[in-house]
Structures are given as C-alpha cells and as structure tokens.
PDB file of N, CA and C in Angstrom:
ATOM      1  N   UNK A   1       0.826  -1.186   0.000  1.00  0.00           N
ATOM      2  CA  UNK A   1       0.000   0.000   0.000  1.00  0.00           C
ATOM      3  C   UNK A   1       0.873   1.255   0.000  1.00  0.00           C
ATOM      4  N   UNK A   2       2.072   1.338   0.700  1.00  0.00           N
ATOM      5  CA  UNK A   2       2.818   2.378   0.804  1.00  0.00           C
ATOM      6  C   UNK A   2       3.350   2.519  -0.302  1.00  0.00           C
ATOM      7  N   UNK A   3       3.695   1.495  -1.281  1.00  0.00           N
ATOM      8  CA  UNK A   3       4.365   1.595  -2.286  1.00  0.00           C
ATOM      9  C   UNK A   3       2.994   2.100  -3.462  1.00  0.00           C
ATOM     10  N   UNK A   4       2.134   2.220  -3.377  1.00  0.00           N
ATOM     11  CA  UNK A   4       1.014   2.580  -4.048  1.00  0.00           C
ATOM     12  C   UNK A   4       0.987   4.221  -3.604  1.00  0.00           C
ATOM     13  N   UNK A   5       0.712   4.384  -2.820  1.00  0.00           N
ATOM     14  CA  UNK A   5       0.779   6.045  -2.425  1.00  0.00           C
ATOM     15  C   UNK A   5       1.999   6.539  -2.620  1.00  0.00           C
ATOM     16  N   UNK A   6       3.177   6.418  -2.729  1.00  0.00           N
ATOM     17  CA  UNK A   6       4.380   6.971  -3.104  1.00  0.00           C
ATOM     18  C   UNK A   6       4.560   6.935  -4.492  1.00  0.00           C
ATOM     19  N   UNK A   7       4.402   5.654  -5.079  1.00  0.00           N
ATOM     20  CA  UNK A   7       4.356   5.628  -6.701  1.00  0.00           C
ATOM     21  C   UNK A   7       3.022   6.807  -7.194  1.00  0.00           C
ATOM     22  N   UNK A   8       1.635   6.999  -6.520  1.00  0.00           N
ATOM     23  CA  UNK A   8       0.999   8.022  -7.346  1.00  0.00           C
ATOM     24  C   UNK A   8       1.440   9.356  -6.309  1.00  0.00           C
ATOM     25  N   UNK A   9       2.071   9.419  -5.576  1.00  0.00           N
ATOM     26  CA  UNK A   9       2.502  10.984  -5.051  1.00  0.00           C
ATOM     27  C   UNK A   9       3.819  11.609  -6.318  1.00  0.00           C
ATOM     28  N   UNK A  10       4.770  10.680  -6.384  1.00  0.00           N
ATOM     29  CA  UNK A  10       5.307  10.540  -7.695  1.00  0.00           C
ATOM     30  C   UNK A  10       4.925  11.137  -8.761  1.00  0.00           C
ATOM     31  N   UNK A  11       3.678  10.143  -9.384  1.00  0.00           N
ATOM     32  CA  UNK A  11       3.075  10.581 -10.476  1.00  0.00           C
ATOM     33  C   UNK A  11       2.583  11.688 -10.572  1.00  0.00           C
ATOM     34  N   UNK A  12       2.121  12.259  -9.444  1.00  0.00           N
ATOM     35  CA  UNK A  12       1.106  13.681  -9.537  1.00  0.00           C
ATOM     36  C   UNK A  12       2.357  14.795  -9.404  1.00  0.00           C
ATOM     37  N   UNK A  13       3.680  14.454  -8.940  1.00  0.00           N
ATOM     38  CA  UNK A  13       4.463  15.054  -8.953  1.00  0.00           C
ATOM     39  C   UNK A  13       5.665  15.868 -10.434  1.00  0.00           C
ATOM     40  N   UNK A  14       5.546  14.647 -11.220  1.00  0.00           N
ATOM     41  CA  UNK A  14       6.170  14.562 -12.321  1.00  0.00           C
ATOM     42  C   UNK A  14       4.743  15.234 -13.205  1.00  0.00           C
ATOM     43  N   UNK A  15       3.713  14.744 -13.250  1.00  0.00           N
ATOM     44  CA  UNK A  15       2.539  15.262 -13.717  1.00  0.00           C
ATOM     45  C   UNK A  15       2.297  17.258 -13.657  1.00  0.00           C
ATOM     46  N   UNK A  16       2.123  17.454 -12.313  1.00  0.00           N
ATOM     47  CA  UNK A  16       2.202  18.830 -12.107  1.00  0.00           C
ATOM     48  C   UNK A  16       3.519  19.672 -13.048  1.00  0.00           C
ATOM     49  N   UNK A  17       4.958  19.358 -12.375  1.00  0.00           N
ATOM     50  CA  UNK A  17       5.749  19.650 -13.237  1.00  0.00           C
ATOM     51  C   UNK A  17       5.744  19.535 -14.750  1.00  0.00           C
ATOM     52  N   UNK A  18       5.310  18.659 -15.525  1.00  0.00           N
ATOM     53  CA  UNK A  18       5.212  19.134 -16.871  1.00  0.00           C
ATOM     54  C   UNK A  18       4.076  20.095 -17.065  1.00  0.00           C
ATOM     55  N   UNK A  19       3.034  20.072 -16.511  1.00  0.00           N
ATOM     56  CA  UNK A  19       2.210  21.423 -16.381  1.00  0.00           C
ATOM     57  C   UNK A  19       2.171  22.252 -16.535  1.00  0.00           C
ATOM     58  N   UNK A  20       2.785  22.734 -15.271  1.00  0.00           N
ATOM     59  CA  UNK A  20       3.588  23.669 -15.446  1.00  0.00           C
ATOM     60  C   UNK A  20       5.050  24.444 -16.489  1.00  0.00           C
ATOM     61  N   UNK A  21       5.777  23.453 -16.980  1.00  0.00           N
ATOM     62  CA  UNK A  21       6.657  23.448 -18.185  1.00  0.00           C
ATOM     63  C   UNK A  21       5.815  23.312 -19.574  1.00  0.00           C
ATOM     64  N   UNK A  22       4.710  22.761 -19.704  1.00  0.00           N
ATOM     65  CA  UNK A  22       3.964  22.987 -20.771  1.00  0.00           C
ATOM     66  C   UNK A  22       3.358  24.393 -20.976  1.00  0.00           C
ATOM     67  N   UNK A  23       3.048  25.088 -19.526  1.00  0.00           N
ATOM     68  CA  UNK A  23       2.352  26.522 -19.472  1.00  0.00           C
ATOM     69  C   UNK A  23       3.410  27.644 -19.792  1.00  0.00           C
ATOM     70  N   UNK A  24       4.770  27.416 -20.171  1.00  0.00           N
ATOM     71  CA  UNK A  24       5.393  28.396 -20.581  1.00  0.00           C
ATOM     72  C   UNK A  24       5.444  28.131 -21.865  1.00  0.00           C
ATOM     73  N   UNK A  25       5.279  27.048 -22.677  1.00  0.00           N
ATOM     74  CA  UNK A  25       5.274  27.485 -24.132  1.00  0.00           C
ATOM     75  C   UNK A  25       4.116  28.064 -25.103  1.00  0.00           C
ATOM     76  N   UNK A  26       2.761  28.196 -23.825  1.00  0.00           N
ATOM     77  CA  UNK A  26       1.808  28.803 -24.301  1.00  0.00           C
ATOM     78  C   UNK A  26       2.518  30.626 -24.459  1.00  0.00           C
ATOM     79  N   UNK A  27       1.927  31.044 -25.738  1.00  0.00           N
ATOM     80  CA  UNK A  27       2.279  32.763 -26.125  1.00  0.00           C
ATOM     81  C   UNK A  27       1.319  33.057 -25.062  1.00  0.00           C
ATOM     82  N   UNK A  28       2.439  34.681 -25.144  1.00  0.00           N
ATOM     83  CA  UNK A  28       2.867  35.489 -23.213  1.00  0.00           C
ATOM     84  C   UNK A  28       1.036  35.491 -23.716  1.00  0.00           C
ATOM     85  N   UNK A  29      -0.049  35.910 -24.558  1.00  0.00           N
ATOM     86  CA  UNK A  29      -1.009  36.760 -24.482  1.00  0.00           C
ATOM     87  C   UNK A  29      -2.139  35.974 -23.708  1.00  0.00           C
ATOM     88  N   UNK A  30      -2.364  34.586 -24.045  1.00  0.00           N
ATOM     89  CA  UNK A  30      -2.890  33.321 -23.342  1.00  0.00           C
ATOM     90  C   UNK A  30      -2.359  33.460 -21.729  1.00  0.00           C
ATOM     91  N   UNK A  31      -0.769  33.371 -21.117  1.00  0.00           N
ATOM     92  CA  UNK A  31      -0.487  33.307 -20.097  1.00  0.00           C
ATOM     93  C   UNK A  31      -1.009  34.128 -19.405  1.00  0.00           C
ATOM     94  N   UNK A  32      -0.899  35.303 -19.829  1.00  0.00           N
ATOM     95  CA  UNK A  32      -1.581  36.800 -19.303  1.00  0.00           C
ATOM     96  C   UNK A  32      -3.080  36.520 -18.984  1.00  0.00           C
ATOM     97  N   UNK A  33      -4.220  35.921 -19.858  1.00  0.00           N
ATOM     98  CA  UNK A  33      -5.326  35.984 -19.735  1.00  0.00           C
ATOM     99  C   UNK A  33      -5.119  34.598 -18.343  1.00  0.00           C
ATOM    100  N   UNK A  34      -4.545  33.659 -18.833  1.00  0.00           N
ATOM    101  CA  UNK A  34      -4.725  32.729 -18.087  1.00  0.00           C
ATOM    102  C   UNK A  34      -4.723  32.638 -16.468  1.00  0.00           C
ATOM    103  N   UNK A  35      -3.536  33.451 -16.150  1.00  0.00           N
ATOM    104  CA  UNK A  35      -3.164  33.479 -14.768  1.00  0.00           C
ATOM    105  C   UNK A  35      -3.859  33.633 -13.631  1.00  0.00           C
ATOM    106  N   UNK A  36      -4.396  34.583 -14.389  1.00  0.00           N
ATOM    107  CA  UNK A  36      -5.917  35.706 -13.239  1.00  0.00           C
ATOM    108  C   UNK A  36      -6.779  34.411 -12.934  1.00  0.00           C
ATOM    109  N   UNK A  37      -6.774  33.354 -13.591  1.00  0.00           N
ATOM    110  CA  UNK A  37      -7.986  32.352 -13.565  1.00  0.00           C
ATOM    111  C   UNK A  37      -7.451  30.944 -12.976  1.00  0.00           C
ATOM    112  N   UNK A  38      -6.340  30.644 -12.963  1.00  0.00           N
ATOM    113  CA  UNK A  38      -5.447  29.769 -12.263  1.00  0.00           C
ATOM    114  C   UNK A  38      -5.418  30.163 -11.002  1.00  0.00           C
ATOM    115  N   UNK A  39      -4.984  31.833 -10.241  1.00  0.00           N
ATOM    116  CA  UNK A  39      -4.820  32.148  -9.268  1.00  0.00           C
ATOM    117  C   UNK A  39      -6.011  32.363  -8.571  1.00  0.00           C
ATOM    118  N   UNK A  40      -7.144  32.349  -9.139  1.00  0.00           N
ATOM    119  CA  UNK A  40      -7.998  32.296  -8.422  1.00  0.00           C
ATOM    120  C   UNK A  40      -8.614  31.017  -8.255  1.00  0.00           C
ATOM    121  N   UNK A  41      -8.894  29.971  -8.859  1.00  0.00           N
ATOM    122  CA  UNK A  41      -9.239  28.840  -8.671  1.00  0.00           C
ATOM    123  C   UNK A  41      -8.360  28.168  -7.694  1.00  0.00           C
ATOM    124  N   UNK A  42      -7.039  28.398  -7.353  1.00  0.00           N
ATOM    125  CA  UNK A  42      -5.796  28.341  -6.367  1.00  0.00           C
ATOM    126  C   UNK A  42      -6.806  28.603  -4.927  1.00  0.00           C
ATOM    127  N   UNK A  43      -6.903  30.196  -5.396  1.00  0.00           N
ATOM    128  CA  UNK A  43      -7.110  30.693  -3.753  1.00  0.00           C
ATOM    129  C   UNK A  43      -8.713  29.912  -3.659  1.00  0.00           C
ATOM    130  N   UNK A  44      -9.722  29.701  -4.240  1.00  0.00           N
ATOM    131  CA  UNK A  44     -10.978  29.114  -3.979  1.00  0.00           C
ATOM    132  C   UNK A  44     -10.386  27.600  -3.375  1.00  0.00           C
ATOM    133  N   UNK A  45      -9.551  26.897  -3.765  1.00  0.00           N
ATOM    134  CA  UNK A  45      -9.348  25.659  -3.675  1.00  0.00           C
ATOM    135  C   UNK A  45      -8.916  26.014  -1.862  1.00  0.00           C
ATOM    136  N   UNK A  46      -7.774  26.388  -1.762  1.00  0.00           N
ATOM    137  CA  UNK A  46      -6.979  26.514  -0.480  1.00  0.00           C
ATOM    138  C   UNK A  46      -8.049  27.339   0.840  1.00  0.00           C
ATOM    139  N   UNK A  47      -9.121  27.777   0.436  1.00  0.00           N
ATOM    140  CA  UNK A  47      -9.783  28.295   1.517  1.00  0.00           C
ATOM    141  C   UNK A  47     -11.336  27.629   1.746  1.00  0.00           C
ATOM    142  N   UNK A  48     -11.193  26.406   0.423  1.00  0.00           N
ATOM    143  CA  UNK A  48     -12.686  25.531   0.518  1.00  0.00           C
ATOM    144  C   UNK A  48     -11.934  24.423   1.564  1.00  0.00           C
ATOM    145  N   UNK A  49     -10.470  24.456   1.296  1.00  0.00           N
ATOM    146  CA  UNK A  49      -9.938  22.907   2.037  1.00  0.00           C
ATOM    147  C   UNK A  49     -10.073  23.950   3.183  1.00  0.00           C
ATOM    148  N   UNK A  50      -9.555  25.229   4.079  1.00  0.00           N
ATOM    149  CA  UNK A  50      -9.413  25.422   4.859  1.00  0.00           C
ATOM    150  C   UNK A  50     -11.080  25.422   5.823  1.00  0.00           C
ATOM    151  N   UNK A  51     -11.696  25.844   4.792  1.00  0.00           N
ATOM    152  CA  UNK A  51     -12.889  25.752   5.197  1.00  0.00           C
ATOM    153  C   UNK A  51     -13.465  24.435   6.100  1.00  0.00           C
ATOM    154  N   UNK A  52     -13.496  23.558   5.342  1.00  0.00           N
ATOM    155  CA  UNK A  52     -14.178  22.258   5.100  1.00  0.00           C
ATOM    156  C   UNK A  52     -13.197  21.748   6.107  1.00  0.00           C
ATOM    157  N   UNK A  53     -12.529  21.694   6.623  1.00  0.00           N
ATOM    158  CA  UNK A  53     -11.392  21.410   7.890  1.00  0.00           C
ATOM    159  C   UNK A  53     -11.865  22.153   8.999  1.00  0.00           C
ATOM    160  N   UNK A  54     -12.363  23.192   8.831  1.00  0.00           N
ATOM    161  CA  UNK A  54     -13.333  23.661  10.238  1.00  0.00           C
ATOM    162  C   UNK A  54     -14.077  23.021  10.679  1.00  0.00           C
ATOM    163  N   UNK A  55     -15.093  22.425   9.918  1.00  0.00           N
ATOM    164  CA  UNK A  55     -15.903  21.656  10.422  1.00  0.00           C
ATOM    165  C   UNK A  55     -16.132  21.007  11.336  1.00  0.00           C
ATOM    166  N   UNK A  56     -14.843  19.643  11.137  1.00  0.00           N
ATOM    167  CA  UNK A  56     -14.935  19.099  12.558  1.00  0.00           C
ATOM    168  C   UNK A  56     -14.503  19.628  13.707  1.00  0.00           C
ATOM    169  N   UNK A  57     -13.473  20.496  13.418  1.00  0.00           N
ATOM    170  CA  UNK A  57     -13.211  21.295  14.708  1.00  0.00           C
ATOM    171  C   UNK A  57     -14.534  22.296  15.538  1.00  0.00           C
ATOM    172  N   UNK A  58     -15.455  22.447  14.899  1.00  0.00           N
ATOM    173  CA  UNK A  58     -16.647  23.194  15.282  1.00  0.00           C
ATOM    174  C   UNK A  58     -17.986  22.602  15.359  1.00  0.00           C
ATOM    175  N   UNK A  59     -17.552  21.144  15.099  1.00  0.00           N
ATOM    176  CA  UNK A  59     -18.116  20.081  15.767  1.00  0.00           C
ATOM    177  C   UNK A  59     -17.953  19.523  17.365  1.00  0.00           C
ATOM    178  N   UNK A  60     -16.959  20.005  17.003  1.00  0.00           N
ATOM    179  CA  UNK A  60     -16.134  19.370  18.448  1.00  0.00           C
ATOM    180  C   UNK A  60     -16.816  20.673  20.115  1.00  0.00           C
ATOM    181  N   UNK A  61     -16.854  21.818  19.160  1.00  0.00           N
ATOM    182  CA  UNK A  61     -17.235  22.723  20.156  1.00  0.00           C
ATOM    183  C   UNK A  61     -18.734  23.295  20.382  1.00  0.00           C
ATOM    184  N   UNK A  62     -19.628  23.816  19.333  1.00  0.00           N
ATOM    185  CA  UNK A  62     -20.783  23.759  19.502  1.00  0.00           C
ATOM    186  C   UNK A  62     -21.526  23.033  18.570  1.00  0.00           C
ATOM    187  N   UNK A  63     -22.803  22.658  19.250  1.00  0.00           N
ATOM    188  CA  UNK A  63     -24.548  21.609  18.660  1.00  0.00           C
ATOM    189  C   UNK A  63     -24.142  21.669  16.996  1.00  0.00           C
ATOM    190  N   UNK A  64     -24.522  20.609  16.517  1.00  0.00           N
ATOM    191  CA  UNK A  64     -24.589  20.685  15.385  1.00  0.00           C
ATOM    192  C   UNK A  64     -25.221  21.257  14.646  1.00  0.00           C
ATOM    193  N   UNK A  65     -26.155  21.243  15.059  1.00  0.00           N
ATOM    194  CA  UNK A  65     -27.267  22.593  14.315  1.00  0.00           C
ATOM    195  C   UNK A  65     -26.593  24.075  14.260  1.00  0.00           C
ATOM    196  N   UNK A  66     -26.146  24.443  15.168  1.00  0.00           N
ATOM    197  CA  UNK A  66     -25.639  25.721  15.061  1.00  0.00           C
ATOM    198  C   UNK A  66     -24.167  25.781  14.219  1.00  0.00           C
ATOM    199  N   UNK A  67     -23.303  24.703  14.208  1.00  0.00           N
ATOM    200  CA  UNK A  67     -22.665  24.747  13.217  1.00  0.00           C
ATOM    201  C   UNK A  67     -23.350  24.684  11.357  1.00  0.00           C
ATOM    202  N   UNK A  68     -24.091  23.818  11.595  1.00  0.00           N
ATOM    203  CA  UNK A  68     -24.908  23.129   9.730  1.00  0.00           C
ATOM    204  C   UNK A  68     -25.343  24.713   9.501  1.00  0.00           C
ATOM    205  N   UNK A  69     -26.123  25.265  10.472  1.00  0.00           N
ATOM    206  CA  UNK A  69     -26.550  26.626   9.838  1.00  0.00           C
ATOM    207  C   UNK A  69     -25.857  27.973   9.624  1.00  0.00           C
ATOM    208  N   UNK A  70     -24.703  27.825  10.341  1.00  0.00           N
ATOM    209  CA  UNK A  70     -23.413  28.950   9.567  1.00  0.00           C
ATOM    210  C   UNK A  70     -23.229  28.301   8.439  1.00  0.00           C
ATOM    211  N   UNK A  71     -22.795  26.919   8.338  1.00  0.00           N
ATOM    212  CA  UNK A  71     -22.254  26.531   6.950  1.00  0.00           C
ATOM    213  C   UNK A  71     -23.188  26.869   5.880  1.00  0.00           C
ATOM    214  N   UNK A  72     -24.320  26.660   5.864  1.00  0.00           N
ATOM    215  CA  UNK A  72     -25.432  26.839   5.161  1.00  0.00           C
ATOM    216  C   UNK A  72     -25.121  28.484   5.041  1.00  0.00           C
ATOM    217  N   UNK A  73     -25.516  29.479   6.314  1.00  0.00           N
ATOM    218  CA  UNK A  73     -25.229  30.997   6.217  1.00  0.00           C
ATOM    219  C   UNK A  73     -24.264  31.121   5.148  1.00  0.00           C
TER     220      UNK A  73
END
C-alpha cells in the first residue's frame, strides 16, 4: 500500500511539473489571460480545504445545528 501512495505521489508530482513546463510554451497573451484564472481557482481551492477542515473542529465545540446553519449561512 505504501508503495502505491508513493508511486501516485510521484506521479502527480512529475505530472504537475510538466504542467507547469507545458504553461510556458503557451504565447505570453494566453499566459496573461490565463493566470488571473489559475490564481484564483488556487485561492478558492486553499480556503474551501481550509474551510471544510473547520468543520470538525466546530463540531467538536458547539450543537450541530448551530454549526450546519453557519455553513449553510
């Protein structure tokens, strides 16, 4: 199993990197439009995980109901 999660941490690793090396041979005018839309799908991603990681911690402290209905808020 360990050798399964290291071989695809690997893969997503070598994966990302050409990605990224593929995104510089796109012309500067594409990169330009592109970025604004990468960096934000970035920051949506990193504050839905931060989000969604509250949860149980605000489980842990008040009723569930009063947590479900901020999340909902």
């Amino acid at each position: 199993m360990l050798l399964w999660i290291i071989g695809f941490s690997l893969l997503g690793s070598i994966g990302a990197l050409a990605g990224a090396g593929l995104f510089l041979f796109f012309p500067e005018k594409i990169r330009k439009n592109l970025v604004p839309c990468l960096v934000s799908f970035a920051i949506g991603t990193l504050l839905g995980a931060a989000f969604l990681g509250m949860i149980p911690a605000g489980l842990e402290q008040a009723p569930a109901i009063v947590i479900m209905m901020t999340v909902l808020a």
